[in-house]
C-alpha atoms as a PDB file:
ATOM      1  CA  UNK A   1      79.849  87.704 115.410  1.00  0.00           C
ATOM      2  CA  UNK A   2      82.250  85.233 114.394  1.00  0.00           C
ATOM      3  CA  UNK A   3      84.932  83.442 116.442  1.00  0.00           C
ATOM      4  CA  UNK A   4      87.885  81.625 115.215  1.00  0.00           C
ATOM      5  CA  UNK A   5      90.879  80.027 116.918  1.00  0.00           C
ATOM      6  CA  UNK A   6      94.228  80.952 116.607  1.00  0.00           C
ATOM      7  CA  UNK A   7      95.908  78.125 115.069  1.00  0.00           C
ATOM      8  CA  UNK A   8      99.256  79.060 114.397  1.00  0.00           C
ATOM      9  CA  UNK A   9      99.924  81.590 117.525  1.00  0.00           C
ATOM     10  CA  UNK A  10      98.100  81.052 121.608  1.00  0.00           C
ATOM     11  CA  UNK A  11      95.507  78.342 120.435  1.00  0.00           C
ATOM     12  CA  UNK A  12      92.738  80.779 121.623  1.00  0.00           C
ATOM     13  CA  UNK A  13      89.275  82.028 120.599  1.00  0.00           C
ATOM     14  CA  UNK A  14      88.734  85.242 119.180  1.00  0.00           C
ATOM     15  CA  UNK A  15      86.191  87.316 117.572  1.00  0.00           C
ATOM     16  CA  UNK A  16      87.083  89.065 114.562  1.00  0.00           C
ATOM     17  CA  UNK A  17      86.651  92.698 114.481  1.00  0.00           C
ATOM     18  CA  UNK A  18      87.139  93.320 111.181  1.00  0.00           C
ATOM     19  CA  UNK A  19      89.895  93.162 109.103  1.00  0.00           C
ATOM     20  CA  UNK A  20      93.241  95.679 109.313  1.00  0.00           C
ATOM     21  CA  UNK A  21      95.406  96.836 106.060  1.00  0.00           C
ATOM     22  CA  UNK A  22      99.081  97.075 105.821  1.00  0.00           C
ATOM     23  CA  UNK A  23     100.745  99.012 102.836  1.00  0.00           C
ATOM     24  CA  UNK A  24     103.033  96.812 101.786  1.00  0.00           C
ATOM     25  CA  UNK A  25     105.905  97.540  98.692  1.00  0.00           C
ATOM     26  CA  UNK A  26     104.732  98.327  95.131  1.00  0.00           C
ATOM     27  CA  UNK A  27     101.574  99.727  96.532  1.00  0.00           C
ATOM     28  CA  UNK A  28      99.833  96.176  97.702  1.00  0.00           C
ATOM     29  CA  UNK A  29      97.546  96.116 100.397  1.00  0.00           C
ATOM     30  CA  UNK A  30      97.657  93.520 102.786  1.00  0.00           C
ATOM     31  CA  UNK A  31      93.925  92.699 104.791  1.00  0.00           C
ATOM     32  CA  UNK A  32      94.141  90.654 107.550  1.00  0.00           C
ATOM     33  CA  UNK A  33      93.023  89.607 111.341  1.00  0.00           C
ATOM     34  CA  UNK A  34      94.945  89.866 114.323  1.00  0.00           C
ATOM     35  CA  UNK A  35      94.423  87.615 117.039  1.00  0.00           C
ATOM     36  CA  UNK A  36      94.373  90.439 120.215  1.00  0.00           C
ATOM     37  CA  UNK A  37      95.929  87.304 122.400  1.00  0.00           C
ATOM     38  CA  UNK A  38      99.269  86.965 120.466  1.00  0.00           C
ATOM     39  CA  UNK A  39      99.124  89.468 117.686  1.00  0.00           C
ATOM     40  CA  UNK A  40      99.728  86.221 115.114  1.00  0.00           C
ATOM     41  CA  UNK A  41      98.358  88.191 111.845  1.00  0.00           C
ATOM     42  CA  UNK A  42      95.983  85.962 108.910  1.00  0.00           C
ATOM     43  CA  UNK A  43      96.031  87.526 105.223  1.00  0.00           C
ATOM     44  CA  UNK A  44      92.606  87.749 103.920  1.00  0.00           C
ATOM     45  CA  UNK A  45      93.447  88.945 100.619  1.00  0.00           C
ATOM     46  CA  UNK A  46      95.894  91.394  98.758  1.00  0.00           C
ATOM     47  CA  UNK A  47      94.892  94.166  96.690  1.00  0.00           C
ATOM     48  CA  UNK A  48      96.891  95.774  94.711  1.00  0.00           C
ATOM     49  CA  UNK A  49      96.283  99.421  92.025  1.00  0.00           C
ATOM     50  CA  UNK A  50      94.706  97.071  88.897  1.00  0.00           C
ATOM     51  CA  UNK A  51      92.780  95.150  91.290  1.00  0.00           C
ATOM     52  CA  UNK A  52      91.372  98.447  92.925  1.00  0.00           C
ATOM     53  CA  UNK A  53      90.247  99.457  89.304  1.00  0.00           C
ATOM     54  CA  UNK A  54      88.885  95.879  88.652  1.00  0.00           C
ATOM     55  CA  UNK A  55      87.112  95.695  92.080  1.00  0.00           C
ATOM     56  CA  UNK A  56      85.665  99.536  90.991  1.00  0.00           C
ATOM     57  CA  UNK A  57      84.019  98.230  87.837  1.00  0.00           C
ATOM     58  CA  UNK A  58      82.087  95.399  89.692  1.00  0.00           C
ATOM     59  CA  UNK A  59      80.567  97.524  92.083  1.00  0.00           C
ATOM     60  CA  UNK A  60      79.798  99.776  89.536  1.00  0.00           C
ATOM     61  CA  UNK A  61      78.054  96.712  87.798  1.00  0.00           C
ATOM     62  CA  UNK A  62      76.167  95.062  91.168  1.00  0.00           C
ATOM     63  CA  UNK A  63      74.880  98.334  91.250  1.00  0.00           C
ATOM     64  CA  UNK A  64      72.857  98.845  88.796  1.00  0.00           C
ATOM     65  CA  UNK A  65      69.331  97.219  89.309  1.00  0.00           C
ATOM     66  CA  UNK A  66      68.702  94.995  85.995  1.00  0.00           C
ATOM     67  CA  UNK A  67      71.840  93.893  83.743  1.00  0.00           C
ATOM     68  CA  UNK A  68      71.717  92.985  80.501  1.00  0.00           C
ATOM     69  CA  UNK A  69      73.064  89.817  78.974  1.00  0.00           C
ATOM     70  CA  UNK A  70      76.540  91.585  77.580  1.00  0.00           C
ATOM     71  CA  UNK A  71      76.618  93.225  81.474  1.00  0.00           C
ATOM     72  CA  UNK A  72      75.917  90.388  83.084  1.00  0.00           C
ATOM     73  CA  UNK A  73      78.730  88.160  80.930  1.00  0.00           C
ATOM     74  CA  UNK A  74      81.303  91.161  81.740  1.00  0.00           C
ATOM     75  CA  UNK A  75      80.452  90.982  85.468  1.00  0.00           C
ATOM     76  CA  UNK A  76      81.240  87.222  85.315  1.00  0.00           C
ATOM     77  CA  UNK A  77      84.678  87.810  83.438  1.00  0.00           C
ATOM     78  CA  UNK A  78      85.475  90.301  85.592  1.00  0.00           C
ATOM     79  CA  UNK A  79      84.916  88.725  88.914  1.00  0.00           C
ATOM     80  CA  UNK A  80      87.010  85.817  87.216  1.00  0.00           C
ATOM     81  CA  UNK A  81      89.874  88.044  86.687  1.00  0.00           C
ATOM     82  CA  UNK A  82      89.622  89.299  89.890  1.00  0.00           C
ATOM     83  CA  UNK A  83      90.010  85.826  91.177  1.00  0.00           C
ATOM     84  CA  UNK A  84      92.688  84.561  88.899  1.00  0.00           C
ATOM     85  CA  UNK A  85      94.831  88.376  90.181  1.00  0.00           C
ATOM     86  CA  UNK A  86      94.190  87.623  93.687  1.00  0.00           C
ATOM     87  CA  UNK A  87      95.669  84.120  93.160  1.00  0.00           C
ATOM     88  CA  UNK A  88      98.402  85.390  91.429  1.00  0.00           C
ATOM     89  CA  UNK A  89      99.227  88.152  93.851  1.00  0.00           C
ATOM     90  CA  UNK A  90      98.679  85.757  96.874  1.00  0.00           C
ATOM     91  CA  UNK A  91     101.576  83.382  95.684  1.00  0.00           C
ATOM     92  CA  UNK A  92     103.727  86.323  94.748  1.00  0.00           C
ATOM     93  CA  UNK A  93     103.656  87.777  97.838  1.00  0.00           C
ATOM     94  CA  UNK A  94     103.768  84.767 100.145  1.00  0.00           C
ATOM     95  CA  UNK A  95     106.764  83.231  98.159  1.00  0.00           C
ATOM     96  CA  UNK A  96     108.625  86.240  99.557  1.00  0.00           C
ATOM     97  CA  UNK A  97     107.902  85.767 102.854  1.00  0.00           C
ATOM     98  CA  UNK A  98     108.605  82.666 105.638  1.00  0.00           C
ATOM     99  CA  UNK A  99     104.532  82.908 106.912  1.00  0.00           C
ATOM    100  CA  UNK A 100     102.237  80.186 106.265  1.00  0.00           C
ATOM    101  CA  UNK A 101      98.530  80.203 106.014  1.00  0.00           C
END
């Protein structure tokens, strides 16, 4: 299991029991921990309805048991994207709020 410390909240160690969602405006996910000590949250990621569909299409892709050249290109673009959104929505959504982390 892994253990972290809670940097920003009671300075304790915690194990993380997976990570919690929050529905936030403009139908964005929010995944996070909680430390159980303090209830200090840390954003994983955000996901929002594109990314869901991007995210879909990978899966799709990982699962299939030999890729072709054209696949496996289009699974590298995609994953990409799905970097360069997550970025994106990351910044967006922390520029709105006062949290840092």
């Amino acid at each position: 299991m892994n253990k972290i410390y809670c940097n920003n909240g009671c300075q304790q160690e915690f194990t993380i029991s997976g990570l919690k969602i929050e529905k936030l405006s403009g139908n964005v996910e929010r995944h996070y921990i909680e430390c159980p000590h303090c209830g200090e949250k840390y954003t994983s990621y955000y996901l929002n309805d594109t990314m869901k569909k991007v995210q879909q299409e990978i899966k799709a892709l990982q699962k299939k048991p030999s890729l072709k050249i054209k696949q496996r290109n289009r699974l590298l673009k995609l994953k990409r994207k799905m970097q360069m959104m997550n970025q994106t929505l990351k910044a967006k959504m922390e520029a709105g709020t006062s949290e840092t982390h």
